[in-house]
Protein backbone atom coordinates (compact mmCIF):
# COMPACT_ATOMS: atom_id res chain seq x y z
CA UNK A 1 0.00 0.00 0.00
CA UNK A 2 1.92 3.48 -0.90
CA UNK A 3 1.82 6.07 1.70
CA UNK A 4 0.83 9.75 2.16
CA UNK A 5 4.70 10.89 0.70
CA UNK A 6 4.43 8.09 -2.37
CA UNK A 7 1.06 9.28 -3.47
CA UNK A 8 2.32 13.17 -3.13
CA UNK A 9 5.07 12.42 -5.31
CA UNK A 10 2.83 10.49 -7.95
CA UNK A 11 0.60 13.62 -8.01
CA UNK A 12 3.22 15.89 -8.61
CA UNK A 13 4.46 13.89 -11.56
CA UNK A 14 0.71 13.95 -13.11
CA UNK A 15 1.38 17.24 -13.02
CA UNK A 16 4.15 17.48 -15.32
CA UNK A 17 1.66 16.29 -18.00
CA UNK A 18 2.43 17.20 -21.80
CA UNK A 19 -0.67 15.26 -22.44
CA UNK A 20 -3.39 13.72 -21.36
CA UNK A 21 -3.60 9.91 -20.78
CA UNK A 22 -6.05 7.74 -23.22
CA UNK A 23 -9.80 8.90 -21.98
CA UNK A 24 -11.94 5.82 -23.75
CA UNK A 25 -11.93 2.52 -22.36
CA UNK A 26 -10.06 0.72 -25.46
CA UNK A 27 -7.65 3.36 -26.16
CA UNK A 28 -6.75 2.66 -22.55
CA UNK A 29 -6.65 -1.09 -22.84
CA UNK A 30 -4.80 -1.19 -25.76
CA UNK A 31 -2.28 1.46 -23.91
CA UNK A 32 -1.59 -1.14 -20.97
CA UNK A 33 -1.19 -3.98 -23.89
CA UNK A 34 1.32 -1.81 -25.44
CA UNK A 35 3.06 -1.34 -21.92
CA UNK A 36 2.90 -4.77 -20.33
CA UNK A 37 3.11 -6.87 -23.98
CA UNK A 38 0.11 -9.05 -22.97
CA UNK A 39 -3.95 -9.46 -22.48
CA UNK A 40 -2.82 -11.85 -19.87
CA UNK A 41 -0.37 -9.13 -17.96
CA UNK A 42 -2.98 -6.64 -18.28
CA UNK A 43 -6.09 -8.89 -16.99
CA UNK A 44 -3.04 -10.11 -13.89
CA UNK A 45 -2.50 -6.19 -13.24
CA UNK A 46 -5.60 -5.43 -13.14
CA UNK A 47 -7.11 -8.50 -11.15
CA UNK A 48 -9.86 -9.08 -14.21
CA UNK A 49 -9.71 -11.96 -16.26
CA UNK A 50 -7.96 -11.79 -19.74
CA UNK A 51 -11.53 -12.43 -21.52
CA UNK A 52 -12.93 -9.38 -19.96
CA UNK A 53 -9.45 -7.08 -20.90
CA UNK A 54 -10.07 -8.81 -24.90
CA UNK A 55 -13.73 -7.46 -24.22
CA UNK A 56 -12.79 -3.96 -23.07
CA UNK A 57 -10.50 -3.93 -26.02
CA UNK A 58 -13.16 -4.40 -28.37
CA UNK A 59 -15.54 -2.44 -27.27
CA UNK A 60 -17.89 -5.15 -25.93
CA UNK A 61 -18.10 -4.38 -22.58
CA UNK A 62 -18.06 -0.55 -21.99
CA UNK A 63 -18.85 0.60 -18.41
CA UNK A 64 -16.48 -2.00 -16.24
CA UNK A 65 -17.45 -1.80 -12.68
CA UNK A 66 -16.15 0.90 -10.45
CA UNK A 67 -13.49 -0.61 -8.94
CA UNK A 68 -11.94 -2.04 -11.61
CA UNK A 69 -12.53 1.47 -14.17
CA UNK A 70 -10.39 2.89 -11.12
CA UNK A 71 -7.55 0.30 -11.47
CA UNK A 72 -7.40 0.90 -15.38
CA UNK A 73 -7.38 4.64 -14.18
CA UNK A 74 -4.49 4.13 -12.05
CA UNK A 75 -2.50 1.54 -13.56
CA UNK A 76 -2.57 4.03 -16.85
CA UNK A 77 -1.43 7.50 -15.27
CA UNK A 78 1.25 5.36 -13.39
CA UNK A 79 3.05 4.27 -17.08
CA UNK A 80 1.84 7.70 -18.76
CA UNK A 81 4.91 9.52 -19.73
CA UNK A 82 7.89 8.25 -17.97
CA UNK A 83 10.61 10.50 -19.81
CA UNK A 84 9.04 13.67 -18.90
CA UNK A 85 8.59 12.68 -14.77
CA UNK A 86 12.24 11.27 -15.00
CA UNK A 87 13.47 14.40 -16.41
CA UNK A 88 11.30 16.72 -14.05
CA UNK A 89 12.14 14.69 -11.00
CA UNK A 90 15.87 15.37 -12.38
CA UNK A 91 15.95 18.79 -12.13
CA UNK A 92 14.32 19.00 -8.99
CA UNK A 93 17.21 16.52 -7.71
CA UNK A 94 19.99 18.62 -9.19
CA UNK A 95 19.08 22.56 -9.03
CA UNK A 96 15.27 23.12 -8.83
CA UNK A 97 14.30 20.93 -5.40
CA UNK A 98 11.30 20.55 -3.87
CA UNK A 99 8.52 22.93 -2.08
CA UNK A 100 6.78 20.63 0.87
CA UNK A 101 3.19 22.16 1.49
CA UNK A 102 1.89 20.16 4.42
CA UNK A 103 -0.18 20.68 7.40
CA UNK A 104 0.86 17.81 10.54
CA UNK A 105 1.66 17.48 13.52
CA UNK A 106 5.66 17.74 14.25
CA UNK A 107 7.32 16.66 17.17
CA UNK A 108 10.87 17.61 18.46
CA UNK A 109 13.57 16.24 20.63
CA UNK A 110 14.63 19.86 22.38
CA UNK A 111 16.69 20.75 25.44
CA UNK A 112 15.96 20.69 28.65
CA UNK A 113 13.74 24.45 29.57
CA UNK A 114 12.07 24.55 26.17
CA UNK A 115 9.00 22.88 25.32
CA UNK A 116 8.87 19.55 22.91
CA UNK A 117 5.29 19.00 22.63
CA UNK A 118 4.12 18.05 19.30
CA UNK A 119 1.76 20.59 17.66
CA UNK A 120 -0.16 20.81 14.16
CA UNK A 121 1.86 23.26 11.71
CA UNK A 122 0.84 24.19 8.37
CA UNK A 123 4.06 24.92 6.21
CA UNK A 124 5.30 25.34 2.85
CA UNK A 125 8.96 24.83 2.77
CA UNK A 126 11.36 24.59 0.06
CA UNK A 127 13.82 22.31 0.49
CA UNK A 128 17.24 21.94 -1.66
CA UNK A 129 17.94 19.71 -4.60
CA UNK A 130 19.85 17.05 -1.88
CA UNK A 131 16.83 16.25 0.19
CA UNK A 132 14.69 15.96 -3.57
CA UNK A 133 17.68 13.57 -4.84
CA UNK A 134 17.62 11.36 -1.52
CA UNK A 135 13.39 11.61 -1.34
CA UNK A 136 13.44 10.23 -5.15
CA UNK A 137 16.07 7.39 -3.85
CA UNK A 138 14.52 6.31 -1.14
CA UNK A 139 11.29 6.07 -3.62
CA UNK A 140 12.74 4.18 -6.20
CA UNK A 141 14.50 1.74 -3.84
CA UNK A 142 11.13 0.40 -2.07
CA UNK A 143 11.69 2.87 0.71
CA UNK A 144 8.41 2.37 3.59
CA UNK A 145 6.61 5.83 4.00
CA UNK A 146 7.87 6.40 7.53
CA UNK A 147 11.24 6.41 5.79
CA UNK A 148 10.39 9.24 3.19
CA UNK A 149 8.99 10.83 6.24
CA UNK A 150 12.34 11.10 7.97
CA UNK A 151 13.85 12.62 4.94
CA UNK A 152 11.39 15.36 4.90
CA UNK A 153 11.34 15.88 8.65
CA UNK A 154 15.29 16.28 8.67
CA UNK A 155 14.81 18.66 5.54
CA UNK A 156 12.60 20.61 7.63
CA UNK A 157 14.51 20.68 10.69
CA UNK A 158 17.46 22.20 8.41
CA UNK A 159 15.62 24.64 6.40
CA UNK A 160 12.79 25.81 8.65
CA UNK A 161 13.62 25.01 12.53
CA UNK A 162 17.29 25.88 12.35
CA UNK A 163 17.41 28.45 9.42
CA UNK A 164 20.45 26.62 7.68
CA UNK A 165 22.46 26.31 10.94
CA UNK A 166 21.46 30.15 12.70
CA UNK A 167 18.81 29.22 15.35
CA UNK A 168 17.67 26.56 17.72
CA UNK A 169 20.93 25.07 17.62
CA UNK A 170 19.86 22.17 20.59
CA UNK A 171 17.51 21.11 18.38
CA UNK A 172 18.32 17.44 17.80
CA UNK A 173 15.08 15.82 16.37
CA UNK A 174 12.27 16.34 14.40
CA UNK A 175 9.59 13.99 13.23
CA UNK A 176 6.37 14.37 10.94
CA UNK A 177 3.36 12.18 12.36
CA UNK A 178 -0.33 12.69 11.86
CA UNK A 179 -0.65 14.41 7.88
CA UNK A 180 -3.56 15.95 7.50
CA UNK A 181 -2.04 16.77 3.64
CA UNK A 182 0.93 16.95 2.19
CA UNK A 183 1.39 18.34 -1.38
CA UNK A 184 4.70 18.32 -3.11
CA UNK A 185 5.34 20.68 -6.22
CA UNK A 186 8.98 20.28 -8.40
């Protein structure tokens, strides 16, 4: 199941976009043929049988249920344009980096006479190209959320709580818990 930072990142990409994905049911069928080389891939994707994805192709059954018209959906924008989110995630890794728009609850490991209770922020941080290059890694190597989470809550702690090394010095810790949203833009 992809997490809160995976499904940020996955929007941003759609949002790189030259064009739109295939809108009719065939066109996006025979898209996922052309991807995965198969009717049998395409019917194991999307957990349909490879009878019904033959069907869809032709035109013989229009209007799949829900749940499965949200699979083709998915599986679809996921393979739509690969070159132009490598490229864009690229830039953002090597000069651009990444703006963080999120409202959650932080917490903080802080010295002793200050206060470390957790408390809901709403923030829009950019961060710089290194934390963008190790989110994508961490993405692309099968990273768990609460991973990606750690990489945004230490490029937050750098950029925001400690102003690049000029304030709250003692601060040691910082962790992201309880997203209410978090959009990325790159």
């Amino acid at each position: 199941m992809a997490g809160e930072i995976d499904d940020a990142i996955e929007r941003a990409d759609r949002e790189a976009f030259t064009r739109q994905p295939p809108k009719t049911l065939p066109a996006r069928i025979n898209f996922l043929i052309k991807q995965l080389k198969t009717t049998r891939a395409v019917a194991a994707e999307l957990g349909v049988s490879q009878r019904s994805v033959e069907r869809y192709r032709k035109g013989e059954r229009k209007h799949p249920p829900k749940a499965i018209a949200e699979r083709i959906d998915a599986a679809v924008r996921q393979r739509w344009q690969p070159q132009i989110r490598k490229r864009r995630q690229k830039q953002a890794a090597t000069t651009r980096g990444i703006t963080v728009e999120t409202r959650a609850r932080f917490g903080y490991t802080a010295p002793i006479g200050t206060t470390d209770d957790g408390r809901f922020r709403r923030l829009t941080v950019h961060l710089p190209p290194a934390y963008a290059q190790r989110l994508f890694d961490a993405r692309n190597t099968g990273a768990g959320d609460q991973q990606m989470r750690g990489i945004i809550a230490e490029g937050f702690k750098d950029v925001y709580f400690q102003d690049g090394g000029n304030r709250a010095q003692g601060l040691t810790d910082v962790t992201l818990n309880d997203i209410d949203y978090l959009d990325l833009d790159y």
